[in-house]
PDB file of N, CA and C in Angstrom:
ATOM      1  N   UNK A   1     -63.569   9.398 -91.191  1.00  0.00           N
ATOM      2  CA  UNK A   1     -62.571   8.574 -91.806  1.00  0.00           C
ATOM      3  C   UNK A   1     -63.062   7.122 -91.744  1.00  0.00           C
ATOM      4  N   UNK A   2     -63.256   6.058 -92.480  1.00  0.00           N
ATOM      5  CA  UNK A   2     -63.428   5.067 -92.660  1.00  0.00           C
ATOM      6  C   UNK A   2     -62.191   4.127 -92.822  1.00  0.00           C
ATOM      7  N   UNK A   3     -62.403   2.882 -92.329  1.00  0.00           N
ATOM      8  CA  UNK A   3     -61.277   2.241 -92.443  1.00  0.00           C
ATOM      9  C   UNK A   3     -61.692   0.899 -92.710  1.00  0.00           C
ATOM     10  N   UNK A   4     -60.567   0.098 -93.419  1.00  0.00           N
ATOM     11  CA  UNK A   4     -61.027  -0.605 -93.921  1.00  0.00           C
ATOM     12  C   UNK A   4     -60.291  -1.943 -93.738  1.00  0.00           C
ATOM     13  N   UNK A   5     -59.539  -2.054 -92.673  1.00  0.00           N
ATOM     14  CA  UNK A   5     -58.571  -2.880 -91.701  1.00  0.00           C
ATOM     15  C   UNK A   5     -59.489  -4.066 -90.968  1.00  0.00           C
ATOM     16  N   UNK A   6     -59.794  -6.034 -90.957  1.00  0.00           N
ATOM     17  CA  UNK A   6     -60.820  -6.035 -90.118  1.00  0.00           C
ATOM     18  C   UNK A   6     -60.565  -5.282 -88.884  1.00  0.00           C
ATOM     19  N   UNK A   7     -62.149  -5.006 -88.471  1.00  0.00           N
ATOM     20  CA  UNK A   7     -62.558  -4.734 -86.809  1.00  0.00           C
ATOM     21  C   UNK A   7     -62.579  -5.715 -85.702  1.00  0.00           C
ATOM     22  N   UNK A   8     -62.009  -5.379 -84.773  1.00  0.00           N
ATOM     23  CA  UNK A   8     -62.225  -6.017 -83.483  1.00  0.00           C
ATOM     24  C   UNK A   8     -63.564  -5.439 -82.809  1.00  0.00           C
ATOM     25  N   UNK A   9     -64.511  -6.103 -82.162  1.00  0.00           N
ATOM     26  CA  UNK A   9     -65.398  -5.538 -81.851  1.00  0.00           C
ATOM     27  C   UNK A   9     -64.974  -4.839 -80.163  1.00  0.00           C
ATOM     28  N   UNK A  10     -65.374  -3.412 -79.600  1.00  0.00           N
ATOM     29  CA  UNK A  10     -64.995  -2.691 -78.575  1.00  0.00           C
ATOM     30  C   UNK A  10     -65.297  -3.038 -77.708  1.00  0.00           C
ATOM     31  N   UNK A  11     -64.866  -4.043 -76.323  1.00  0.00           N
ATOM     32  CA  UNK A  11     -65.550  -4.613 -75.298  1.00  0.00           C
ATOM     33  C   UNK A  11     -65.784  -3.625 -74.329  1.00  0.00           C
ATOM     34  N   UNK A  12     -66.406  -3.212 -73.538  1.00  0.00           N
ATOM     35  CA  UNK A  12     -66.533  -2.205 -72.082  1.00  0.00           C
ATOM     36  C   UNK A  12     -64.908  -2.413 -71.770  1.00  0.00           C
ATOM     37  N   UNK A  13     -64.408  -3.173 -71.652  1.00  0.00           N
ATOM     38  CA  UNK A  13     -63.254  -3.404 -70.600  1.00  0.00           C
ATOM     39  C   UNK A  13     -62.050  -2.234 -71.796  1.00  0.00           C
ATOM     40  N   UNK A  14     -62.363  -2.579 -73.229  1.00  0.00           N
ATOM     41  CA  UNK A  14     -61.491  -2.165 -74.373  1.00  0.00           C
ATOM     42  C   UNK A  14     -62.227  -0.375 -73.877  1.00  0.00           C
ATOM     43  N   UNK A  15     -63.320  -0.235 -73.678  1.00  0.00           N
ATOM     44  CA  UNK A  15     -63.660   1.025 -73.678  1.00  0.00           C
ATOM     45  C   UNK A  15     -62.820   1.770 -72.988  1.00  0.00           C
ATOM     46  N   UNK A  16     -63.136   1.247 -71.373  1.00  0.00           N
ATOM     47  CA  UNK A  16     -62.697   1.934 -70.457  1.00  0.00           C
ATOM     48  C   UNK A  16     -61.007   2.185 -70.273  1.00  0.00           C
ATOM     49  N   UNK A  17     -60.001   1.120 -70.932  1.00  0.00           N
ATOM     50  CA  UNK A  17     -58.898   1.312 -71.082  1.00  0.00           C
ATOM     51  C   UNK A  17     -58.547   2.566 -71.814  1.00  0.00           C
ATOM     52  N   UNK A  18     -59.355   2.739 -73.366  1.00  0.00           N
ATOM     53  CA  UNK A  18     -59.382   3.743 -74.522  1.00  0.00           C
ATOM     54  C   UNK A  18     -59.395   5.203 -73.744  1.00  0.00           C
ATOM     55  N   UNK A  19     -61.096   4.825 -73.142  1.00  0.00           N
ATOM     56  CA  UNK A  19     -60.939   6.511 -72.017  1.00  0.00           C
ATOM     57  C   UNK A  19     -59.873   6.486 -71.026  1.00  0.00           C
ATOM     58  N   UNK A  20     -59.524   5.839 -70.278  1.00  0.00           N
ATOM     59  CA  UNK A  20     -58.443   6.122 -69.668  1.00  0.00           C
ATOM     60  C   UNK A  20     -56.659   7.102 -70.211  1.00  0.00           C
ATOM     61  N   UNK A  21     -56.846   6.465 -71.234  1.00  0.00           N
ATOM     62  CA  UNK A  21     -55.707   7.027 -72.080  1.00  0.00           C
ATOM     63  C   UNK A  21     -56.386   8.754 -72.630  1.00  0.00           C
ATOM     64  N   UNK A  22     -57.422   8.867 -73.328  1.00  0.00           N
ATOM     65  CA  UNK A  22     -57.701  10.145 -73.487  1.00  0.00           C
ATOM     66  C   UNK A  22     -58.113  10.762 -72.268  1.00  0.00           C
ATOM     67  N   UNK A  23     -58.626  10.445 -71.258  1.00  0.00           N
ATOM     68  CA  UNK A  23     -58.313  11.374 -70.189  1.00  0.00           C
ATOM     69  C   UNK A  23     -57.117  11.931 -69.647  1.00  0.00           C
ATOM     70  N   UNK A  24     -55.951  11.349 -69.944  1.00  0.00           N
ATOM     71  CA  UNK A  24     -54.315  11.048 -69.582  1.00  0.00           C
ATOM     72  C   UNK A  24     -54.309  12.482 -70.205  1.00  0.00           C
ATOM     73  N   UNK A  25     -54.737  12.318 -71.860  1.00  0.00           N
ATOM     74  CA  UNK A  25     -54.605  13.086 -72.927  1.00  0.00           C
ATOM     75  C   UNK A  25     -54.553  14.589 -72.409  1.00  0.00           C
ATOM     76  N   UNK A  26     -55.770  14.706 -72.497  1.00  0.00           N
ATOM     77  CA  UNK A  26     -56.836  15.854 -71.836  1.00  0.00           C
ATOM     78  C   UNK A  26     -56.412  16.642 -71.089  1.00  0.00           C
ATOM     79  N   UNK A  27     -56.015  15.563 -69.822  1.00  0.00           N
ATOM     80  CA  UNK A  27     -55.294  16.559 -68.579  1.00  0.00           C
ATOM     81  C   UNK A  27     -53.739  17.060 -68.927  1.00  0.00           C
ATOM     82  N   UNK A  28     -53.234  16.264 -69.575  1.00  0.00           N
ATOM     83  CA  UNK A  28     -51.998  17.307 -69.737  1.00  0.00           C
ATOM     84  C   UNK A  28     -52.129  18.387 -70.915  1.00  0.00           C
ATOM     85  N   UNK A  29     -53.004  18.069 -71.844  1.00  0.00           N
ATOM     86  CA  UNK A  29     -53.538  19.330 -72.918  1.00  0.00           C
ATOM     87  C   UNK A  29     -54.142  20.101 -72.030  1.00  0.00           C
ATOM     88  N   UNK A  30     -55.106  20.090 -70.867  1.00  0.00           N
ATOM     89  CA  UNK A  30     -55.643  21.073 -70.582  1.00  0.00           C
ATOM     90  C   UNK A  30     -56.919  21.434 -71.705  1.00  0.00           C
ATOM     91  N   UNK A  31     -57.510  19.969 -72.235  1.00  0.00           N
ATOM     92  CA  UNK A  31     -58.422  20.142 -73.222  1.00  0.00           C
ATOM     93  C   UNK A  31     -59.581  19.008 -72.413  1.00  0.00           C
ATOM     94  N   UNK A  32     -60.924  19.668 -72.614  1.00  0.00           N
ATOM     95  CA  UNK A  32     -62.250  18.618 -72.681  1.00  0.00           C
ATOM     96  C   UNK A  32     -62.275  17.711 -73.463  1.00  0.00           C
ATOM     97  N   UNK A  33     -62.669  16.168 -72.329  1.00  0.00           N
ATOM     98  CA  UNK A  33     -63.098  15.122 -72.809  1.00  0.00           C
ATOM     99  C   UNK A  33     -64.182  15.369 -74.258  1.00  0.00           C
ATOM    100  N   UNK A  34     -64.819  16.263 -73.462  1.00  0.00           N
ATOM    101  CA  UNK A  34     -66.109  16.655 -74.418  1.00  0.00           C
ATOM    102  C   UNK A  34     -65.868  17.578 -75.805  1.00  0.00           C
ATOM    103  N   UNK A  35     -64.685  18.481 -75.719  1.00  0.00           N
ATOM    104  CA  UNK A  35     -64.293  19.177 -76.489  1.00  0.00           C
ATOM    105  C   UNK A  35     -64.006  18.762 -78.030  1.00  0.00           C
ATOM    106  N   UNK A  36     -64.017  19.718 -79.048  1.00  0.00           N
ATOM    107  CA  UNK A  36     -63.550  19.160 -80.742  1.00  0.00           C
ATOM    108  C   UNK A  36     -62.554  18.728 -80.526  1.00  0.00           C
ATOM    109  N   UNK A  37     -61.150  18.520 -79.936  1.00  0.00           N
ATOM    110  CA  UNK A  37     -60.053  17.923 -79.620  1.00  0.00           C
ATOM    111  C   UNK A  37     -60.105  17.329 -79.009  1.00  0.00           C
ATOM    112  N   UNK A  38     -61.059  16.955 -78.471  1.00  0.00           N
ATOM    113  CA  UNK A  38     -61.418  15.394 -77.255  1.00  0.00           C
ATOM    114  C   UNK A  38     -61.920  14.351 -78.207  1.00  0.00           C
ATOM    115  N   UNK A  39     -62.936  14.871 -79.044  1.00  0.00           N
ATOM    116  CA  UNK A  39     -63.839  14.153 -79.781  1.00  0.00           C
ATOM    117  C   UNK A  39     -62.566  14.009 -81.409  1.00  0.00           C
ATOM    118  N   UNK A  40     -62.063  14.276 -81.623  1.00  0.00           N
ATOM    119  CA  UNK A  40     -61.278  14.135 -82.515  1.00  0.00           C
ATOM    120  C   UNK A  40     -59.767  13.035 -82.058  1.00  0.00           C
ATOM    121  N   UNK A  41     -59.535  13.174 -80.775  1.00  0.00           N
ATOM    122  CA  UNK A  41     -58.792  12.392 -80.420  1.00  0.00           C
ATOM    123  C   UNK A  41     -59.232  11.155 -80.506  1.00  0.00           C
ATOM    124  N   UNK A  42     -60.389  10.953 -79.355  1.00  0.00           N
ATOM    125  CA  UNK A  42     -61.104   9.571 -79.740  1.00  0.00           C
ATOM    126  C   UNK A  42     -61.040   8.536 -80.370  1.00  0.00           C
ATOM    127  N   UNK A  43     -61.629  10.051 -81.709  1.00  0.00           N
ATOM    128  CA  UNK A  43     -61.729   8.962 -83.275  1.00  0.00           C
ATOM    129  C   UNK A  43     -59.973   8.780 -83.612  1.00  0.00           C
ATOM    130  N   UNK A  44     -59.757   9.112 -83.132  1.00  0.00           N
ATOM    131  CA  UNK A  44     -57.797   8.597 -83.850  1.00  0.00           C
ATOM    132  C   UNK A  44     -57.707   7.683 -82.790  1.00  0.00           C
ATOM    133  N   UNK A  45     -57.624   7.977 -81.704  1.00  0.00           N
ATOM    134  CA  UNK A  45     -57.521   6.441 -80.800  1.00  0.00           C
ATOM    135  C   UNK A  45     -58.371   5.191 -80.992  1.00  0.00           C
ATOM    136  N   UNK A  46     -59.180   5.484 -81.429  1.00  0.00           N
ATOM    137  CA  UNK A  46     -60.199   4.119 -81.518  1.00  0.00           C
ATOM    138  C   UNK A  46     -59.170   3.415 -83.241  1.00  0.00           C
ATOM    139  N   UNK A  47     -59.569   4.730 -83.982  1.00  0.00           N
ATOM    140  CA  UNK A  47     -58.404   4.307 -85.289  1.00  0.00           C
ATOM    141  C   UNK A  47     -56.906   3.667 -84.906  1.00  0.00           C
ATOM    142  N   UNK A  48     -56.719   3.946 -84.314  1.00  0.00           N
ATOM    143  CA  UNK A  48     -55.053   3.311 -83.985  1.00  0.00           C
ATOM    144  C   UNK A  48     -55.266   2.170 -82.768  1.00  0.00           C
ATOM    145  N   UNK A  49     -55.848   1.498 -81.947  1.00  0.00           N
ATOM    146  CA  UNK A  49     -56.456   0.290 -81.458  1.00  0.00           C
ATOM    147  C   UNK A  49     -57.054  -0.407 -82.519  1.00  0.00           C
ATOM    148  N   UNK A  50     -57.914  -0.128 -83.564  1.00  0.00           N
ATOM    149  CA  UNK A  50     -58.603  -0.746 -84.237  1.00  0.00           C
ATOM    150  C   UNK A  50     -57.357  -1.278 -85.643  1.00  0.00           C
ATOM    151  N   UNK A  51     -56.372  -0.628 -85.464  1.00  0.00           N
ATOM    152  CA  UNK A  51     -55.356  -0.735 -86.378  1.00  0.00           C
ATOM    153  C   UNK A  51     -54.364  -1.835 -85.938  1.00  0.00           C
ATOM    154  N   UNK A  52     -54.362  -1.977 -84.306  1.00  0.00           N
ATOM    155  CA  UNK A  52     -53.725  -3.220 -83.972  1.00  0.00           C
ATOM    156  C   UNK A  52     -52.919  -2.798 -82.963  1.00  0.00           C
ATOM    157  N   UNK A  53     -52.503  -1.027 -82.350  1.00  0.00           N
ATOM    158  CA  UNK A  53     -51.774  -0.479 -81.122  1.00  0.00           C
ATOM    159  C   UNK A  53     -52.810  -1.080 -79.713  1.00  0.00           C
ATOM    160  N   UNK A  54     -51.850  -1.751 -79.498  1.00  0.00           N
ATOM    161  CA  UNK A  54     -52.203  -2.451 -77.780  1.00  0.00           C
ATOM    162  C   UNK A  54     -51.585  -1.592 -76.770  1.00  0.00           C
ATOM    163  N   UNK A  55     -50.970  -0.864 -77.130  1.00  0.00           N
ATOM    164  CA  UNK A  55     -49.954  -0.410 -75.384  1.00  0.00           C
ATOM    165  C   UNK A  55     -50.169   0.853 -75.534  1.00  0.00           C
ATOM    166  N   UNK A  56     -50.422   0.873 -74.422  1.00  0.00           N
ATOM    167  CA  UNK A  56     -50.780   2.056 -73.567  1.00  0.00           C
ATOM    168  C   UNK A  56     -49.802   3.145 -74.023  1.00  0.00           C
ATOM    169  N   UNK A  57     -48.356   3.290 -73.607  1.00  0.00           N
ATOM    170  CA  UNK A  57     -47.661   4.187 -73.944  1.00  0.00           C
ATOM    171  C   UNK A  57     -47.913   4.520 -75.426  1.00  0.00           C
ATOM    172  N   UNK A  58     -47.466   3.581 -75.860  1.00  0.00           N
ATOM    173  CA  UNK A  58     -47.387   3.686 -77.851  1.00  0.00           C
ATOM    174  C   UNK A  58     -48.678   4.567 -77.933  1.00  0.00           C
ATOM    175  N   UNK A  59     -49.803   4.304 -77.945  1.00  0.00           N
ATOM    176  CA  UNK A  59     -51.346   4.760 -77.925  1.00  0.00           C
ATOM    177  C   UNK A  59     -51.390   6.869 -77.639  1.00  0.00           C
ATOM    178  N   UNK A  60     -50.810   6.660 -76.309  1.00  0.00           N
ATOM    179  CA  UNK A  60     -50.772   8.103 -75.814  1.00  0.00           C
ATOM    180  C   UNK A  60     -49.912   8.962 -77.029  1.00  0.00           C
ATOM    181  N   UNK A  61     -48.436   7.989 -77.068  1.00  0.00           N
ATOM    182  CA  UNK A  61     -47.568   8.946 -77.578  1.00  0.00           C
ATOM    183  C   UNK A  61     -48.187   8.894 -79.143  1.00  0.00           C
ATOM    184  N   UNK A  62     -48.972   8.172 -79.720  1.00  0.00           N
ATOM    185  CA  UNK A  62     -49.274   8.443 -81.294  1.00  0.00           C
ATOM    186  C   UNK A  62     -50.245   9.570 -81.181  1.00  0.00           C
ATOM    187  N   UNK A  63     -51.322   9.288 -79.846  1.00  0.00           N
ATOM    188  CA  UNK A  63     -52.270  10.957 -79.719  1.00  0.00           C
ATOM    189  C   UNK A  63     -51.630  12.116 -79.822  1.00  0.00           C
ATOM    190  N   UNK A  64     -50.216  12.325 -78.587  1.00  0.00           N
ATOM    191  CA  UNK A  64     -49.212  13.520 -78.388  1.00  0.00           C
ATOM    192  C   UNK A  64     -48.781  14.153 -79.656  1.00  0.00           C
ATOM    193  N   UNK A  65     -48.442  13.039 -80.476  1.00  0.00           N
ATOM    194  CA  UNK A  65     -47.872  13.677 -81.813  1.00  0.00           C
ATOM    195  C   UNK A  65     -48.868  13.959 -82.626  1.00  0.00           C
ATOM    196  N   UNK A  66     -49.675  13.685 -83.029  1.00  0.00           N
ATOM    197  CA  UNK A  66     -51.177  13.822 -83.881  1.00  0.00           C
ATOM    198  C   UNK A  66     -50.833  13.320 -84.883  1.00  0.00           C
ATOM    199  N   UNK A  67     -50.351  11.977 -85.148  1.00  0.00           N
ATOM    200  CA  UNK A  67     -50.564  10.906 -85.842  1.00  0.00           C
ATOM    201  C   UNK A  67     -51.569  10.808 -86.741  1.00  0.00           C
ATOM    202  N   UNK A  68     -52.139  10.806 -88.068  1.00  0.00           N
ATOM    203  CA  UNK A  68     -53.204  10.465 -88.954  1.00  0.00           C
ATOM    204  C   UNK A  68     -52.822   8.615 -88.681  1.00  0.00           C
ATOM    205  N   UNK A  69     -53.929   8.046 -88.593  1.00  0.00           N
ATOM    206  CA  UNK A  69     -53.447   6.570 -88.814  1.00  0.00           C
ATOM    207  C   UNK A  69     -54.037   5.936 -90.032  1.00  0.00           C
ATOM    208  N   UNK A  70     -54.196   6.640 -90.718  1.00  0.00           N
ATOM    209  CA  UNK A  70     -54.883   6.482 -92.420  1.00  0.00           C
ATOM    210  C   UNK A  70     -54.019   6.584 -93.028  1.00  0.00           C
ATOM    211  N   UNK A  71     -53.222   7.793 -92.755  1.00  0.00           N
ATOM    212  CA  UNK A  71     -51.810   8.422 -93.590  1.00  0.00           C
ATOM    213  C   UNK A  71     -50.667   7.368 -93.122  1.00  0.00           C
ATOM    214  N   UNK A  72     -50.632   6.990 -91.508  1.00  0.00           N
ATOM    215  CA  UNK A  72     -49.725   6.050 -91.562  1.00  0.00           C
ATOM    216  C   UNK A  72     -49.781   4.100 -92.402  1.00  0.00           C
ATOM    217  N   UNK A  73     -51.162   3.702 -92.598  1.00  0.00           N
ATOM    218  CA  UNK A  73     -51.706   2.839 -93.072  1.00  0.00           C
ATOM    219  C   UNK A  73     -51.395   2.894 -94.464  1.00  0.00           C
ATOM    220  N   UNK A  74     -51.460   3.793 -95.145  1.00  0.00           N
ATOM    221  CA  UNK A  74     -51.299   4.140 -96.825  1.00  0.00           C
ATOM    222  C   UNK A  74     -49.833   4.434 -96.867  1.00  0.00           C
ATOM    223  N   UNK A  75     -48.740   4.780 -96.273  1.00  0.00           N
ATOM    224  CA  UNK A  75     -47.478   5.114 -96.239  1.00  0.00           C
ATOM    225  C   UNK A  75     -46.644   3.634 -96.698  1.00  0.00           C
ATOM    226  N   UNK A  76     -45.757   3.601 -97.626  1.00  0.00           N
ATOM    227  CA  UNK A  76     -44.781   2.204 -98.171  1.00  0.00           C
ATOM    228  C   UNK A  76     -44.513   1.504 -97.187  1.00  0.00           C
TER     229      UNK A  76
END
């Protein structure tokens, strides 16, 4: 998915917050970091930070629901 929103560039500190939240993810899915649903989460979390979601909660709960943030971006 490409996006076309400017980018913030990902600092280590932005990293390690990002993994923190998909590990959150993970353990209550009972799914691998490493897994197609780890690696698919990711890319929607990095998409929804890069979209302008700062908080932590908001972040998790847009993963929980499986949020497109393309579909929400293009929506009226």
């Amino acid at each position: 998915m490409l996006t076309d929103w400017p980018k913030e560039a990902l600092t280590s500190e932005t990293m390690v917050f990002l993994k923190s939240i998909l590990q959150e993810w993970c353990v209550k899915n009972g799914a691998s970091i490493l897994s197609d649903a780890g690696a698919a989460k990711a890319r929607s979390l990095i998409d929804w930070y890069e979209f302008g979601i700062r908080d932590r909660d908001e972040l998790l709960r847009l993963l929980s629901e499986e949020i497109d943030p393309a579909t929400r971006a293009a929506s009226p």
